[in-house]
C-alpha atoms as a PDB file:
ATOM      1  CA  UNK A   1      23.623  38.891  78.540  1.00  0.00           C
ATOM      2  CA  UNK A   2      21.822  36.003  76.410  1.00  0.00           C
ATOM      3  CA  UNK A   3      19.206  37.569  74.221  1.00  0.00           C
ATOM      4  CA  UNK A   4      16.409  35.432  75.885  1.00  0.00           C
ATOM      5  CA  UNK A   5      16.929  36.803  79.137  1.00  0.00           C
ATOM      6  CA  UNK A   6      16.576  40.276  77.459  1.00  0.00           C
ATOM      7  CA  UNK A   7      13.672  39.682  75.858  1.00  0.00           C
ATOM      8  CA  UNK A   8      12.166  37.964  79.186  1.00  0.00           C
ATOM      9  CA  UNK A   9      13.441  41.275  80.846  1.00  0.00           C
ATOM     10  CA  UNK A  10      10.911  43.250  78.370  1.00  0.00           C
ATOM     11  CA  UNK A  11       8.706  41.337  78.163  1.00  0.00           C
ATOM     12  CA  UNK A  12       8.194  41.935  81.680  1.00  0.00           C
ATOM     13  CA  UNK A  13       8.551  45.559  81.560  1.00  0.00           C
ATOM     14  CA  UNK A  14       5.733  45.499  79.400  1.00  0.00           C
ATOM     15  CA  UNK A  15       3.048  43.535  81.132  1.00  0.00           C
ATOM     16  CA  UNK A  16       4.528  45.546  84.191  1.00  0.00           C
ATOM     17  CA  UNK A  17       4.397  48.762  82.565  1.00  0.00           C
ATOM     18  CA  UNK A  18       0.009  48.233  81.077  1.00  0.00           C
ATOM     19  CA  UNK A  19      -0.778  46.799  84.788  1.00  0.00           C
ATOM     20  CA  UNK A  20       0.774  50.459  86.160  1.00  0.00           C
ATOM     21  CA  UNK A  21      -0.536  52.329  83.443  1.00  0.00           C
ATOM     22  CA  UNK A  22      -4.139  50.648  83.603  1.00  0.00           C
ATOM     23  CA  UNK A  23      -4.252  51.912  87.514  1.00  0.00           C
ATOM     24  CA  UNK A  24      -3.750  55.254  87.254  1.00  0.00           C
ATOM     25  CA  UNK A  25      -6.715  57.546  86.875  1.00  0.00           C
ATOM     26  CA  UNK A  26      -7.093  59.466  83.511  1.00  0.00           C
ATOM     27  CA  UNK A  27      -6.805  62.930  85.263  1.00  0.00           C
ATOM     28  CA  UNK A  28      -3.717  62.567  86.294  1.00  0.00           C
ATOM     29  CA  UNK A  29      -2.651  60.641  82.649  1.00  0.00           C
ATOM     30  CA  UNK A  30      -1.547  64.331  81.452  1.00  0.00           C
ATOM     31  CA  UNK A  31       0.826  65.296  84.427  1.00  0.00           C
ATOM     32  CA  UNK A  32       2.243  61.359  83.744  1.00  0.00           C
ATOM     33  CA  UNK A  33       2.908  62.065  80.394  1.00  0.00           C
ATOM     34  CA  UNK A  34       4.312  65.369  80.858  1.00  0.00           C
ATOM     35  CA  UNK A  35       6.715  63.632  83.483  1.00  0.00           C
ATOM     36  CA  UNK A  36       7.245  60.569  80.660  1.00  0.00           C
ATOM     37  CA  UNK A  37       8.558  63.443  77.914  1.00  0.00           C
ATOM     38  CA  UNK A  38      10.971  65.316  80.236  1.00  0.00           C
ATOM     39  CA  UNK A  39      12.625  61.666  81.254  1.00  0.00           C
ATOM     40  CA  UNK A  40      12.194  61.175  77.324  1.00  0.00           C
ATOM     41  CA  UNK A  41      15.048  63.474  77.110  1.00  0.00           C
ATOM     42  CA  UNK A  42      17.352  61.119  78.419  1.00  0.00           C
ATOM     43  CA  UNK A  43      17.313  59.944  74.758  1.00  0.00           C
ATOM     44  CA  UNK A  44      18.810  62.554  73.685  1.00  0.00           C
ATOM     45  CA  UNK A  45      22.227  62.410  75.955  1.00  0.00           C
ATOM     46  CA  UNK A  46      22.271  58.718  75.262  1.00  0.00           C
ATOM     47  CA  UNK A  47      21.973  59.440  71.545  1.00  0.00           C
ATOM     48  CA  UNK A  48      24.939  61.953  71.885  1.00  0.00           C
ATOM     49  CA  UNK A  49      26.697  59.357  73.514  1.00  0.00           C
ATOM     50  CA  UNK A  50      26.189  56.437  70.673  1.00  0.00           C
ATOM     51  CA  UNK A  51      27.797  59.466  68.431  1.00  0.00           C
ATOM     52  CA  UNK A  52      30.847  59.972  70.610  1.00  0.00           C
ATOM     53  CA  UNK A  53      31.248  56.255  70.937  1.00  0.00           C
ATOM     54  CA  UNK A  54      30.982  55.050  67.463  1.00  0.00           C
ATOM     55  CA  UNK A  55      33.221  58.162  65.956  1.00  0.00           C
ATOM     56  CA  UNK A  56      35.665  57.318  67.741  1.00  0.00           C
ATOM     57  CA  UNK A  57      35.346  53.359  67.659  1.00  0.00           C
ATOM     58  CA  UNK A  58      34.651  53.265  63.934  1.00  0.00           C
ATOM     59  CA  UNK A  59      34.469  54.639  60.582  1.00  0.00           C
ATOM     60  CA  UNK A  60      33.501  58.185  62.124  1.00  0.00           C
ATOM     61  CA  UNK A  61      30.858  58.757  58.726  1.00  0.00           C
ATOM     62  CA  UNK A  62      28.794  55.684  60.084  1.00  0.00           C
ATOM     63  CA  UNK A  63      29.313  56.691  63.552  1.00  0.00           C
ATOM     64  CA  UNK A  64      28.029  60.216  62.636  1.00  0.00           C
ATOM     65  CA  UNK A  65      25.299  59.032  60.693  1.00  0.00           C
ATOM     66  CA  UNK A  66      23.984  56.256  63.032  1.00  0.00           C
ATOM     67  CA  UNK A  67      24.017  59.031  66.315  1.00  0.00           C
ATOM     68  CA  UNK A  68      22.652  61.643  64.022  1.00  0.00           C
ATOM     69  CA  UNK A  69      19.464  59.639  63.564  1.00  0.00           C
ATOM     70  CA  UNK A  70      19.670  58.816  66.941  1.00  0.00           C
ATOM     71  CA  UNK A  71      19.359  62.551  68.034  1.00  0.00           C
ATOM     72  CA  UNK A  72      16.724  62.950  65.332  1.00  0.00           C
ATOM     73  CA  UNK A  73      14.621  60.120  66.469  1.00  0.00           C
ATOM     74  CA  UNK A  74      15.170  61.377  69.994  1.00  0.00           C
ATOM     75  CA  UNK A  75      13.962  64.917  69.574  1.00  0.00           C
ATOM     76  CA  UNK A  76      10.730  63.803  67.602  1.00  0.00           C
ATOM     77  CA  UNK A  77       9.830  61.715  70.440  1.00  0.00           C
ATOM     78  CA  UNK A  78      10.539  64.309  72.607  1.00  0.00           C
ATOM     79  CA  UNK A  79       8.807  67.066  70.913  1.00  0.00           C
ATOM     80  CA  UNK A  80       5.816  65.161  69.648  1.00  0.00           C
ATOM     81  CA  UNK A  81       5.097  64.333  73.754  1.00  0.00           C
ATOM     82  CA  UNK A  82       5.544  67.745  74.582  1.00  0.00           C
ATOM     83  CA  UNK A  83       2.358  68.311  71.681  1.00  0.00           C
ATOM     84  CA  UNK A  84       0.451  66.009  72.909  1.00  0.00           C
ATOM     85  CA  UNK A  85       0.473  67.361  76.437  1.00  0.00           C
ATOM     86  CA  UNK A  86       0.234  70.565  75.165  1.00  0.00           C
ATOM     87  CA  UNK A  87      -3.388  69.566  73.393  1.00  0.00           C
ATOM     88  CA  UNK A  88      -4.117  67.377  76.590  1.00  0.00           C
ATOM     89  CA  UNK A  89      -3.870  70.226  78.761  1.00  0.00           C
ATOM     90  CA  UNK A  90      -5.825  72.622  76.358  1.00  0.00           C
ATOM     91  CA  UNK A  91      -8.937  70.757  76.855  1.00  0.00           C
ATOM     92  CA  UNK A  92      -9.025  71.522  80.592  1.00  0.00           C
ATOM     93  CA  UNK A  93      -9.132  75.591  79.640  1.00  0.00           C
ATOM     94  CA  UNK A  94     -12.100  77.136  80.833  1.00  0.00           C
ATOM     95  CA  UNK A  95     -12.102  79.139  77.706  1.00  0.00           C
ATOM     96  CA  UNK A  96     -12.487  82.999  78.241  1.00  0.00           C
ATOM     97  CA  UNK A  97     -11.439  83.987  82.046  1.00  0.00           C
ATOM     98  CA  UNK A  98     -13.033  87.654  83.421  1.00  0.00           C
END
């Protein structure tokens, strides 16, 4: 594909995604990102995938290296959502329950 028509592709996504985003109430912003960070694993297979690809393609050190950042990058983004949730859905606890 020509880079342009990428770039018009995301560009779109984006204005598409803040217009979506902008409409939903905040109450249900935690169960939206808790939804977001599962998908967010997705990452994470295509990251194993770049690894499996490039060893094989190329030089398997920059194949391993490239994919192993790839999985790193992937599982902070994954994890970090998961924290933030986490501390989202702490501030809807009651505190102590009888």
């Amino acid at each position: 594909m020509h880079p342009l028509v990428l770039l018009g592709v995301f560009a779109a996504a984006t204005l598409l995604g803040y217009k979506v985003i902008k409409t939903v109430p905040s109450l249900l912003h935690t169960p939206l990102m808790s939804g977001m960070n599962a998908l967010s694993g997705l990452t994470v297979l295509g990251a194993l995938t770049t690894v499996a690809k490039l060893t094989s393609r190329y030089n398997a050190f920059v194949g391993a290296a490239v994919g192993g950042l790839a999985v790193v990058l992937a599982m902070i983004n994954v994890a970090g959502g998961f924290g933030v949730t986490h501390r989202m859905l702490k501030m809807f606890d009651k505190g102590d329950r009888e």
